[in-house]
N, C-alpha and C. Protein backbone atom coordinates (compact mmCIF):
# COMPACT_ATOMS: atom_id res chain seq x y z
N UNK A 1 93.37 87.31 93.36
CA UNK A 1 94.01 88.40 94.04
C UNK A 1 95.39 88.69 93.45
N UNK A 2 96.12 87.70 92.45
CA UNK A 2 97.20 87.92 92.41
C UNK A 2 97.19 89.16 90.91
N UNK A 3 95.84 88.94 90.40
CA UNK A 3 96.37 89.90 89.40
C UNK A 3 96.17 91.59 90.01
N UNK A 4 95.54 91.78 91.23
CA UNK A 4 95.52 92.91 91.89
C UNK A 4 96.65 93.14 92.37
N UNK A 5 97.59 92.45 92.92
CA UNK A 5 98.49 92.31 93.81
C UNK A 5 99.31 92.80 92.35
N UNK A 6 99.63 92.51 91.32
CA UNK A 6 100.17 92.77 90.50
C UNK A 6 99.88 94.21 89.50
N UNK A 7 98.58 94.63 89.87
CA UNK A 7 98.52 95.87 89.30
C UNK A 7 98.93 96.54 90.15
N UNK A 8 99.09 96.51 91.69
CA UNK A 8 99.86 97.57 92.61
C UNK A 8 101.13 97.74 92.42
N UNK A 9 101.76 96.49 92.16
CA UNK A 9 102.89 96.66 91.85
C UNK A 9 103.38 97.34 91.01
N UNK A 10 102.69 97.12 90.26
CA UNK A 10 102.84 98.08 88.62
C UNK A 10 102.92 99.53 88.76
N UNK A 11 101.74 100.03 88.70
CA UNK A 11 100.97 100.82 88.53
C UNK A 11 101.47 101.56 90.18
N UNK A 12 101.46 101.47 90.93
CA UNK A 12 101.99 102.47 92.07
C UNK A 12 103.11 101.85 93.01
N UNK A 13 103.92 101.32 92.32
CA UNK A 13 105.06 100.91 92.30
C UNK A 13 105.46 100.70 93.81
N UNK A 14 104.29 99.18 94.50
CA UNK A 14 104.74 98.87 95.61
C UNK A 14 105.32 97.80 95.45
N UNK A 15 105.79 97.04 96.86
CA UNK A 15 106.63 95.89 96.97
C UNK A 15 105.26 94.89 97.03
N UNK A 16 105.87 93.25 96.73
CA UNK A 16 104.75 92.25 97.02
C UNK A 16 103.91 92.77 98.44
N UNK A 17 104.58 92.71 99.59
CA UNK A 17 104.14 92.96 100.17
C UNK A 17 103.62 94.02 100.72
N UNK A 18 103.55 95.16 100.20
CA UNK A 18 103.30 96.61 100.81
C UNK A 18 101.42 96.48 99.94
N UNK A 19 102.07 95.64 98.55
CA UNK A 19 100.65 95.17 98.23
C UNK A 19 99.46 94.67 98.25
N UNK A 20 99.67 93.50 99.16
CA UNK A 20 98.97 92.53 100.13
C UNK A 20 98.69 93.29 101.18
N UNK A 21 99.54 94.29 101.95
CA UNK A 21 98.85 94.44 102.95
C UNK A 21 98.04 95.95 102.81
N UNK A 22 98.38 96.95 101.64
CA UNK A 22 97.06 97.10 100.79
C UNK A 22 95.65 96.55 100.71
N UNK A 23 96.06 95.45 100.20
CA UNK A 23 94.92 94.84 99.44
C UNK A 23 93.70 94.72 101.21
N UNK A 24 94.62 93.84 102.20
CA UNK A 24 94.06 93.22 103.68
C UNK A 24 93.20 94.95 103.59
N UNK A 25 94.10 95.87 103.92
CA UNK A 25 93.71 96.85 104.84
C UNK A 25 92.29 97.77 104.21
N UNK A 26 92.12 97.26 102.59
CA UNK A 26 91.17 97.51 102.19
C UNK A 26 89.70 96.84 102.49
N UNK A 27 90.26 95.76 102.40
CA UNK A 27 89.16 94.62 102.75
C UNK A 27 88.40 94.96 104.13
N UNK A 28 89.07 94.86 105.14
CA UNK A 28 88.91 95.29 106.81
C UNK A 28 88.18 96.46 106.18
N UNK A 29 88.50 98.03 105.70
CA UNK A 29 87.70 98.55 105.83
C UNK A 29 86.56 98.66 105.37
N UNK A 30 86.42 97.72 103.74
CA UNK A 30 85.08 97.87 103.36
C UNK A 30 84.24 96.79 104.24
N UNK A 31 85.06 95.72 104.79
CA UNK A 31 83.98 94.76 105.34
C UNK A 31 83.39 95.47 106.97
N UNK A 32 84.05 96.25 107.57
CA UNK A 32 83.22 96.81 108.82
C UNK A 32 82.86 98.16 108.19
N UNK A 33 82.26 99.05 106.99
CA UNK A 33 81.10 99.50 106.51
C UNK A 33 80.28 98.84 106.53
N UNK A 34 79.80 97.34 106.20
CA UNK A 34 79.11 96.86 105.20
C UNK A 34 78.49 95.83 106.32
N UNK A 35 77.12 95.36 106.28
CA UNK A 35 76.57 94.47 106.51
C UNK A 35 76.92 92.76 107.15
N UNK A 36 77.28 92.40 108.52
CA UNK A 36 78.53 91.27 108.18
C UNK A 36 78.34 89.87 106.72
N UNK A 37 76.09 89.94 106.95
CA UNK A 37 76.14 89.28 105.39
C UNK A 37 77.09 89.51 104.13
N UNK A 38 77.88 90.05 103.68
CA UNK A 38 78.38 90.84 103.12
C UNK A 38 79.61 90.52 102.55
N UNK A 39 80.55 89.93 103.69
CA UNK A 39 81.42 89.94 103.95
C UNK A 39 82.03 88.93 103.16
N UNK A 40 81.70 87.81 102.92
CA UNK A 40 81.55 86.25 102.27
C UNK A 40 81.94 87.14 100.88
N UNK A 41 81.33 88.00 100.61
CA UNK A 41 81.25 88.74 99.14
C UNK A 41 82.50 89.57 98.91
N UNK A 42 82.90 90.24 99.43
CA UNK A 42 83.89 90.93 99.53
C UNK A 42 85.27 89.94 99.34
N UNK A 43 85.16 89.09 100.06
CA UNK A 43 86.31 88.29 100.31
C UNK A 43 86.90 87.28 98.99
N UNK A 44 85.30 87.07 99.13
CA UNK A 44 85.52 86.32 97.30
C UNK A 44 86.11 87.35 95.90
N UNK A 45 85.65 88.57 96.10
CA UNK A 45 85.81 89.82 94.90
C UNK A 45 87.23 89.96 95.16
N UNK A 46 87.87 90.52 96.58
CA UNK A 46 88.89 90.69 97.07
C UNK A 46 89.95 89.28 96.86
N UNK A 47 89.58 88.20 97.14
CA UNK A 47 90.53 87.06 97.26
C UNK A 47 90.88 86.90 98.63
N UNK A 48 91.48 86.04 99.06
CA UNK A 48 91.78 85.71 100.64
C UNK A 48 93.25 86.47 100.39
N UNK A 49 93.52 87.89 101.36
CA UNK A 49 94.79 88.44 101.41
C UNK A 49 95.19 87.49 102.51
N UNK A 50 94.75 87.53 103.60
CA UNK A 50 95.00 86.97 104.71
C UNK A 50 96.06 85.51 104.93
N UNK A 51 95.87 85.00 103.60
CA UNK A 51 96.47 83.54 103.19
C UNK A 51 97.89 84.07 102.97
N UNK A 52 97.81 84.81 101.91
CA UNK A 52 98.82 85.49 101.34
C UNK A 52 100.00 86.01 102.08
N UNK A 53 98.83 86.73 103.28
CA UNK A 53 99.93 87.61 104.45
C UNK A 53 100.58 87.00 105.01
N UNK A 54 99.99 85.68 105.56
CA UNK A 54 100.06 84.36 106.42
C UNK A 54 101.74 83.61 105.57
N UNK A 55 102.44 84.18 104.50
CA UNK A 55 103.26 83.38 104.01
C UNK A 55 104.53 84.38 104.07
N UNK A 56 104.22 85.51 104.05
CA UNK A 56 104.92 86.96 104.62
C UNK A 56 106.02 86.70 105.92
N UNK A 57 104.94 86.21 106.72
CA UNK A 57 106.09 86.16 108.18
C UNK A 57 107.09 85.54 108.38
């Protein structure tokens, strides 16, 4: 996740964190489209934001 977290930064010139919680708010929405089987998958492609966010507060 960190090299995503790092192309946001880049590339649409957010903060660490405006990035991460990007990244979460993407996740949430593709994982309630999608099948909850699914989800395990996403998270792995995505990376655990949630960890990430969890170091934020």
């Amino acid at each position: 996740m960190e090299d995503l977290v790092q192309e946001l930064k880049d590339k649409a010139g957010l903060t660490e964190e405006q990035a991460i919680k990007t990244i979460q708010t993407i996740k949430d929405y593709i994982t309630s489209k999608l099948p909850p089987m699914f989800s395990g998958m996403v998270d792995n492609f995505l990376g655990t934001a949630a960890a990430e966010e969890d170091h934020l507060d």
